[in-house]
N, C-alpha and C. Protein backbone atom coordinates (compact mmCIF):
# COMPACT_ATOMS: atom_id res chain seq x y z
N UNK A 1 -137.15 28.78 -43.53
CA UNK A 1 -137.58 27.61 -42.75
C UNK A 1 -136.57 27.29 -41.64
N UNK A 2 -136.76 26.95 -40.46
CA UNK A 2 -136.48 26.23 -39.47
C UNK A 2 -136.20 24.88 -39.57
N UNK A 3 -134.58 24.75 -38.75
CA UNK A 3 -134.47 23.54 -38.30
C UNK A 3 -136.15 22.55 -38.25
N UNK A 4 -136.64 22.80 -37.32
CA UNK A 4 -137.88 22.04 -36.75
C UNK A 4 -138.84 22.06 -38.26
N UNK A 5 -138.93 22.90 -39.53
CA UNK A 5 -139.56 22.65 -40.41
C UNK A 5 -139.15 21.62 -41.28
N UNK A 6 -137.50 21.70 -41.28
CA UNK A 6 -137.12 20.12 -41.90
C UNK A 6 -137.50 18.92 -41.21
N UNK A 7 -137.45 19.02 -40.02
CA UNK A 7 -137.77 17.78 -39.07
C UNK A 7 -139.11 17.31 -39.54
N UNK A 8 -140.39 18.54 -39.10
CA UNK A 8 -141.18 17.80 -40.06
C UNK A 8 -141.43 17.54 -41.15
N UNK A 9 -140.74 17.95 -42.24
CA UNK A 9 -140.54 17.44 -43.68
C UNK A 9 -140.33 15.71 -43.53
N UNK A 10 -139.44 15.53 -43.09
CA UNK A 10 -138.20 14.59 -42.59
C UNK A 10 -139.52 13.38 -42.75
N UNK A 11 -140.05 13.53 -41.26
CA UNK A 11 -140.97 12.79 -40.83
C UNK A 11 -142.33 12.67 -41.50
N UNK A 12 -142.79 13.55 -42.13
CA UNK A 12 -143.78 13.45 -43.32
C UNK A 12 -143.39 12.39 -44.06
N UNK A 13 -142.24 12.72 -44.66
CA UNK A 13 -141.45 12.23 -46.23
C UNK A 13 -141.72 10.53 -45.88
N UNK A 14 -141.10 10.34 -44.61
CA UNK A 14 -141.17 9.02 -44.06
C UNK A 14 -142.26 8.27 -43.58
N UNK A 15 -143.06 9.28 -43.16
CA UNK A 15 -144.49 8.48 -42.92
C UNK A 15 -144.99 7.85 -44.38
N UNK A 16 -144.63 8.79 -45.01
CA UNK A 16 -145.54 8.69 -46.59
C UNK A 16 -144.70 7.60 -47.49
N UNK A 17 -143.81 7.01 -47.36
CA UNK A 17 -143.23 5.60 -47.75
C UNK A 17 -142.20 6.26 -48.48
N UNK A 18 -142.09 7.53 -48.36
CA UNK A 18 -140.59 8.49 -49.12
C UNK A 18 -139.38 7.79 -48.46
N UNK A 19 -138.85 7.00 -48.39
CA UNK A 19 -137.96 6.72 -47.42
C UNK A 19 -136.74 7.59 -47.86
N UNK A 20 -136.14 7.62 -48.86
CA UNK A 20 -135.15 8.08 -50.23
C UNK A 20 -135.14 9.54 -49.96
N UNK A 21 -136.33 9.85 -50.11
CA UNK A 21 -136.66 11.45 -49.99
C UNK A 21 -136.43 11.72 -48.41
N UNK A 22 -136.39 11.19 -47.93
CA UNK A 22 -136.40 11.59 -45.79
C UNK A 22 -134.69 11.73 -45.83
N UNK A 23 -134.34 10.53 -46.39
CA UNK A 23 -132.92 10.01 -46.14
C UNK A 23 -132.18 11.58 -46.62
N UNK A 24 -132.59 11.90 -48.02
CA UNK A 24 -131.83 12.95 -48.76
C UNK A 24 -131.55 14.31 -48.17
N UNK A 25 -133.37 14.22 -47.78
CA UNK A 25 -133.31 16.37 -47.10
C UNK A 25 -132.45 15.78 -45.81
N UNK A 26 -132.64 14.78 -44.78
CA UNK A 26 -131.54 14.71 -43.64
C UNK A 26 -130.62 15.36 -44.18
N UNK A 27 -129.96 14.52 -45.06
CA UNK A 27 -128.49 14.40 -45.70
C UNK A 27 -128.06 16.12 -46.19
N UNK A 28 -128.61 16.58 -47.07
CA UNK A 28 -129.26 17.98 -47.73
C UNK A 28 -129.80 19.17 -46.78
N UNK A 29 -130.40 19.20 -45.67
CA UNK A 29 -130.60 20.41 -45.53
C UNK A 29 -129.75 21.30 -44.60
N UNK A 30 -130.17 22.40 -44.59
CA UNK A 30 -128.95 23.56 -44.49
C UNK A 30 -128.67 23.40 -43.26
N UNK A 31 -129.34 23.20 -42.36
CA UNK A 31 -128.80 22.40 -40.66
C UNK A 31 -127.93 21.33 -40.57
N UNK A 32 -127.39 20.81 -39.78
CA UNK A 32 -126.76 19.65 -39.48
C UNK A 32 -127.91 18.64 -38.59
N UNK A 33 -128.06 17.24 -39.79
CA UNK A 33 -128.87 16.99 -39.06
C UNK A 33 -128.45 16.50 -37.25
N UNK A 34 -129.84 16.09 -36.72
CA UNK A 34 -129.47 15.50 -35.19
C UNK A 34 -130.09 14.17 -35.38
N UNK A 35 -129.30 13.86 -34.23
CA UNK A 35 -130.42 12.28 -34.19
C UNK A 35 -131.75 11.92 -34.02
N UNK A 36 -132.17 13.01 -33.78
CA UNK A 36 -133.87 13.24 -33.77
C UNK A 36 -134.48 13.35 -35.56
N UNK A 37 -133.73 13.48 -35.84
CA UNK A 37 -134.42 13.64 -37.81
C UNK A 37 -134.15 12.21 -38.10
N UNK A 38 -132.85 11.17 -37.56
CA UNK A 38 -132.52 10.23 -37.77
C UNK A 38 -132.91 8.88 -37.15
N UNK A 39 -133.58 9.25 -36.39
CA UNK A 39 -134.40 8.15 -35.94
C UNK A 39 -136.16 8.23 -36.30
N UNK A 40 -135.82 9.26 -36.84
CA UNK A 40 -137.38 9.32 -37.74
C UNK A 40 -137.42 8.93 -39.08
N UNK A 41 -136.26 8.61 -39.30
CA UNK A 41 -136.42 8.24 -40.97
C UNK A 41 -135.72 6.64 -40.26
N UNK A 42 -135.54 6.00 -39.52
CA UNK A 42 -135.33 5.04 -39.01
C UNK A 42 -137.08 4.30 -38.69
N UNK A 43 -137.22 5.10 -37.80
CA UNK A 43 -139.05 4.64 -37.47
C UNK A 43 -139.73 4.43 -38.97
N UNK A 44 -139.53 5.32 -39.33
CA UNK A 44 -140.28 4.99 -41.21
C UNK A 44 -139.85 4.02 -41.62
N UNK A 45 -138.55 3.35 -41.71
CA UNK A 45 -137.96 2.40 -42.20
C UNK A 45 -138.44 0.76 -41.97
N UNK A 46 -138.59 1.10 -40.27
CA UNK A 46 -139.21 0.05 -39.47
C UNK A 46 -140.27 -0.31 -40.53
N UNK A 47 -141.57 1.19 -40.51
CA UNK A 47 -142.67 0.90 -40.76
C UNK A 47 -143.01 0.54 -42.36
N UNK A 48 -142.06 0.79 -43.12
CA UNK A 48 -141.89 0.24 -44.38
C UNK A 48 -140.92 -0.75 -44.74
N UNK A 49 -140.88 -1.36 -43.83
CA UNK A 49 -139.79 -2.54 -43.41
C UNK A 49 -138.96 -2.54 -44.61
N UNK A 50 -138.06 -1.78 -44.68
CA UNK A 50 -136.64 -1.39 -45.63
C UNK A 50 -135.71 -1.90 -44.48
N UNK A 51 -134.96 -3.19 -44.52
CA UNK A 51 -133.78 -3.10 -42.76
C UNK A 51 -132.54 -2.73 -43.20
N UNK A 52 -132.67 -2.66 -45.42
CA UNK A 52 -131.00 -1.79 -45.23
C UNK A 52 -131.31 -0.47 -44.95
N UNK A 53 -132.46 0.33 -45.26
CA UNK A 53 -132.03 1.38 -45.24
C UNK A 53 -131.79 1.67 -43.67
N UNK A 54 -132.71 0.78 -42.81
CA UNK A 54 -132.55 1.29 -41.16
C UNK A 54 -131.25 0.67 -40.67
N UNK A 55 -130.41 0.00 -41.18
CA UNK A 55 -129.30 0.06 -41.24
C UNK A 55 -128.22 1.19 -41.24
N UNK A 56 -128.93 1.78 -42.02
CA UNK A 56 -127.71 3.24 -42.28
C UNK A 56 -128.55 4.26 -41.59
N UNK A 57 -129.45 4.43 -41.13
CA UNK A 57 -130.25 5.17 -40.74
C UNK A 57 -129.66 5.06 -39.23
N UNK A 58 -129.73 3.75 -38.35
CA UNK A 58 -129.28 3.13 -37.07
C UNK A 58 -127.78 3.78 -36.88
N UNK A 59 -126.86 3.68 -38.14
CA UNK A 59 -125.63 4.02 -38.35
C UNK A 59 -125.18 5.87 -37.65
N UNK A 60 -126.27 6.35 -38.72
CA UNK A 60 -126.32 7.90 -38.59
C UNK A 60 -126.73 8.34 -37.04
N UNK A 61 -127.71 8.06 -36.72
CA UNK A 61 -127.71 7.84 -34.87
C UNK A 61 -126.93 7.86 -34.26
N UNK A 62 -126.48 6.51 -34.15
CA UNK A 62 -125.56 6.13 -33.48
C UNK A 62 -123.84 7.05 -33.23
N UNK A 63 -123.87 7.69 -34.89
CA UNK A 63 -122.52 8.74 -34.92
C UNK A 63 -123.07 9.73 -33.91
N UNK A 64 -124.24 10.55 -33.62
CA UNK A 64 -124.68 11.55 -33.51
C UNK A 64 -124.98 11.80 -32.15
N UNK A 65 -125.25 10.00 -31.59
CA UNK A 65 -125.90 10.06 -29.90
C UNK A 65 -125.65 8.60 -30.02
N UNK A 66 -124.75 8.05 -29.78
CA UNK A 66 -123.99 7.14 -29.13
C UNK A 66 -124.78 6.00 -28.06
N UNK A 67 -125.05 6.90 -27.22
CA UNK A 67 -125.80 6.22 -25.98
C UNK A 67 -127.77 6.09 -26.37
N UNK A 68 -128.28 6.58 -27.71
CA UNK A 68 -129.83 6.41 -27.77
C UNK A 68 -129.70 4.93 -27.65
N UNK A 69 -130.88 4.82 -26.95
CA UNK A 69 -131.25 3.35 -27.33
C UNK A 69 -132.13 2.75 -27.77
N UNK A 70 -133.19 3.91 -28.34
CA UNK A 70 -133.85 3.68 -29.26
C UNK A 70 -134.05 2.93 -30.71
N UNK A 71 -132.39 3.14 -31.25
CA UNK A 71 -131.94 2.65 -32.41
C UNK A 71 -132.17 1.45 -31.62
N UNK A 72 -131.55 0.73 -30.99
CA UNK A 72 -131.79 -1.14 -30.49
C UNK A 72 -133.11 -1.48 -30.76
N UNK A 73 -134.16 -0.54 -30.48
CA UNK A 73 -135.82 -1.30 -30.21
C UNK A 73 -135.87 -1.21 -31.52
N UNK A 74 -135.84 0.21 -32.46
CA UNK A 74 -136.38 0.19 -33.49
C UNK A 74 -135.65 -1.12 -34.74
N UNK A 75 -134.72 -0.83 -34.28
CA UNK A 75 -133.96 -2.11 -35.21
C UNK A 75 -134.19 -3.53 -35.05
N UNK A 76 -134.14 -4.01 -33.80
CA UNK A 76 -134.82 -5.32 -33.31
C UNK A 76 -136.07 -5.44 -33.99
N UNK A 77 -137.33 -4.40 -33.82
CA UNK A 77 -138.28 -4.68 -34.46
C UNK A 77 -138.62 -4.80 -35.98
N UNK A 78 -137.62 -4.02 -36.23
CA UNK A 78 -137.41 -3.97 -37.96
C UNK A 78 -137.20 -5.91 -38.58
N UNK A 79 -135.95 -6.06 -37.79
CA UNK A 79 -135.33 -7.00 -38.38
C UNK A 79 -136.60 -8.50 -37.56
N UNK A 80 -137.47 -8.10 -36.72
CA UNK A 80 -138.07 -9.22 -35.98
C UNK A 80 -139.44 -9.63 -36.88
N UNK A 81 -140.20 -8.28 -37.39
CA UNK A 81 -141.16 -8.93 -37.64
C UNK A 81 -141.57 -7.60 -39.62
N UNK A 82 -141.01 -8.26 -40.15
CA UNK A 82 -140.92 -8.11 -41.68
C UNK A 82 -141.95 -8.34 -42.42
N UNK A 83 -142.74 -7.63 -43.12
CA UNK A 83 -143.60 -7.97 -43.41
C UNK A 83 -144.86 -7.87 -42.53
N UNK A 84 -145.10 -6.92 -41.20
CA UNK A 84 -146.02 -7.25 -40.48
C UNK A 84 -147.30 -6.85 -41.16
């Protein structure tokens, strides 16, 4: 498997309310993740409004790509509307 086959694992795992499971293969697979796997288990987070886990999720980003600023929207919205 390919980098890009974990990615979509990643993002499956997270669509599907795996948040735990997204977080792990990031963490776990044989690539190093990028901030592109990490703002997808961030977007999931949003959408299963978890704001610690997009907390550490925002965290992992941020080590990885500094300047995204994606982490800001997705986190703002996390922490804005809870429960939507």
């Amino acid at each position: 498997p390919t980098h890009q086959h974990f990615s979509c694992m990643i993002d499956a795992l997270g669509r599907a309310g795996r948040l735990e499971s997204a977080r792990e293969l990031a963490e776990t697979m044989p690539f190093e993740a990028q901030a592109v796997n990490w703002v997808c288990v961030l977007g999931a987070c949003r959408d299963h409004d978890d704001l610690e886990a997009s907390s550490y999720a925002a965290r992992r980003v941020l080590e990885l790509d500094p300047k995204n600023g994606a982490v800001y929207v997705l986190l703002a919205s996390t922490a804005r509307d809870p429960g939507r």
